[in-house]
Every structure is written in structure tokens, then in C-alpha cells.
Protein backbone atom coordinates (compact mmCIF):
# COMPACT_ATOMS: atom_id res chain seq x y z
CA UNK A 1 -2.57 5.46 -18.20
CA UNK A 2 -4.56 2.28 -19.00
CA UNK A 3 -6.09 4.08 -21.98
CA UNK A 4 -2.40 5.00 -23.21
CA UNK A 5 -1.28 1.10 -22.57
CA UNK A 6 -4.77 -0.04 -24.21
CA UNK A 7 -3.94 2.43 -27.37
CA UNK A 8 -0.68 1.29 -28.04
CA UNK A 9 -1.67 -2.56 -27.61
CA UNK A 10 -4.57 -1.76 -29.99
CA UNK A 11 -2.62 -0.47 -32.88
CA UNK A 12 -0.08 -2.99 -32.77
CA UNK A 13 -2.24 -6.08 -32.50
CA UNK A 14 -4.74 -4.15 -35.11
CA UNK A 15 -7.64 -5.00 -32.10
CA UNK A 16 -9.97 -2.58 -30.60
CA UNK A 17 -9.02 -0.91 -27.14
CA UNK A 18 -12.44 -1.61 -26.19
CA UNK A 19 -12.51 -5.00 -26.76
CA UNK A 20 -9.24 -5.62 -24.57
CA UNK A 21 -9.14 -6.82 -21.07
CA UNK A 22 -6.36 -6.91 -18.52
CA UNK A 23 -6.83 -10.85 -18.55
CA UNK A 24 -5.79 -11.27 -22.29
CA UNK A 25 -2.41 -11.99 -24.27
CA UNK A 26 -1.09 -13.90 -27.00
CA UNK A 27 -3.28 -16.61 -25.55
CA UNK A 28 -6.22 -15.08 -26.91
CA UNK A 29 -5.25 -11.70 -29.37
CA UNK A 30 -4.79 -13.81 -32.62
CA UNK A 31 -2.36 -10.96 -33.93
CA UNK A 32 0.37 -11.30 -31.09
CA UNK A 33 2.67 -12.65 -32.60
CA UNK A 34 6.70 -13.21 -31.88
CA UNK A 35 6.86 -10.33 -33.89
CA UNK A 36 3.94 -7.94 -33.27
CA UNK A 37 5.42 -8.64 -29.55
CA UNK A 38 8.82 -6.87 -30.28
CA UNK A 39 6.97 -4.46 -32.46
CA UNK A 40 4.93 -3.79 -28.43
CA UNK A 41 7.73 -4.19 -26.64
CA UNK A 42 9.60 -1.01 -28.77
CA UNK A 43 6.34 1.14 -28.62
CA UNK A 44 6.17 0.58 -24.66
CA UNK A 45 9.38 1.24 -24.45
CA UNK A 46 8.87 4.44 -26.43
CA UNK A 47 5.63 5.06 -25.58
CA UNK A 48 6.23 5.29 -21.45
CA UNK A 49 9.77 5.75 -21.84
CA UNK A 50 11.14 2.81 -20.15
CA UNK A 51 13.75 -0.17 -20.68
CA UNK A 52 12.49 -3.80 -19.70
CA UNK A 53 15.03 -6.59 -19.17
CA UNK A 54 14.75 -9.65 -20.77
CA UNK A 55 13.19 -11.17 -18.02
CA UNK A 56 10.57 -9.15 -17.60
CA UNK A 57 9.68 -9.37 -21.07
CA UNK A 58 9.89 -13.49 -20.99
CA UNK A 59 8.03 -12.47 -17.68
CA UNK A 60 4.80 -11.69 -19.83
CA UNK A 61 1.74 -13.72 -20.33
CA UNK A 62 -1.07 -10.95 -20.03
CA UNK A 63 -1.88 -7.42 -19.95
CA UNK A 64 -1.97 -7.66 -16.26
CA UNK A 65 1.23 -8.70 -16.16
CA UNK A 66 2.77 -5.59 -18.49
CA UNK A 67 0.70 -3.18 -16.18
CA UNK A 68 2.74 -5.18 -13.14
CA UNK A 69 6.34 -4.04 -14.91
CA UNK A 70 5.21 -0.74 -15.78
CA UNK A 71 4.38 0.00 -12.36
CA UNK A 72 7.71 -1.56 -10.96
CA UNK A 73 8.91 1.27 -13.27
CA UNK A 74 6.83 4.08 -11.52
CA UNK A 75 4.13 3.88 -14.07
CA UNK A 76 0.78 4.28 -12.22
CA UNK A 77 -2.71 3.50 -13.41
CA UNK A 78 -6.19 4.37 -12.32
């Protein structure tokens, strides 16, 4: 599943999967914006078929941290 998460991070922050880490965020990807992070927020949504409250989205400061919520939600990754 961290391929799938990777994937969908990629083509919304236009980065390459390979080049992202579980450390990063919109710290350090240039393209995550306020907007590009709704635009993620819908495609996780979507993509693992989820709902996140607000504060687990304000909750969010890295990768690491989405992995954290998706798990809460049953999510698992290798």
C-alpha cells in the first residue's frame, strides 16, 4: 500500500514516487500547496476509500503522519 499512497502523492504534487520519503511534506515538496493539499486529501479519500476529520487532516505535517491515519482507518502497509 505504500506504493498506492506514494502514486497518488506523486501525481498530485507532480514529484517522483521515487524521490519521496516518509519524512517529507509541505516542508520540503515545493508543489504542496493549500490547494494541491485538498486536491490529496480528495484522492486519499477516493483512492483508499476513507473520510478524515478535520483534525486529522490539520493533524498532518508528513507522509508519516498520513500513513499514521490511514492505518487508524485499517489501512495496512508493508
Amino acid at each position: 500500500m505504500s506504493d498506492k499512497l506514494y502514486e497518488i502523492i506523486s501525481k498530485v504534487m507532480n514529484v517522483p514516487a521515487s524521490s519521496l520519503v516518509d519524512t517529507m511534506g509541505p516542508e520540503n515538496i515545493e508543489s504542496w500547496t493549500s490547494f494541491n493539499g485538498y486536491v490529496l486529501l480528495h484522492e486519499l479519500e477516493t483512492g483508499f476509500d476513507v473520510k478524515f476529520s478535520i483534525d486529522e487532516v490539520m493533524d498532518v505535517k508528513t507522509i508519516t503522519d498520513i500513513k499514521r491515519h490511514l492505518k487508524n482507518k485499517g489501512i495496512t502497509f508493508d
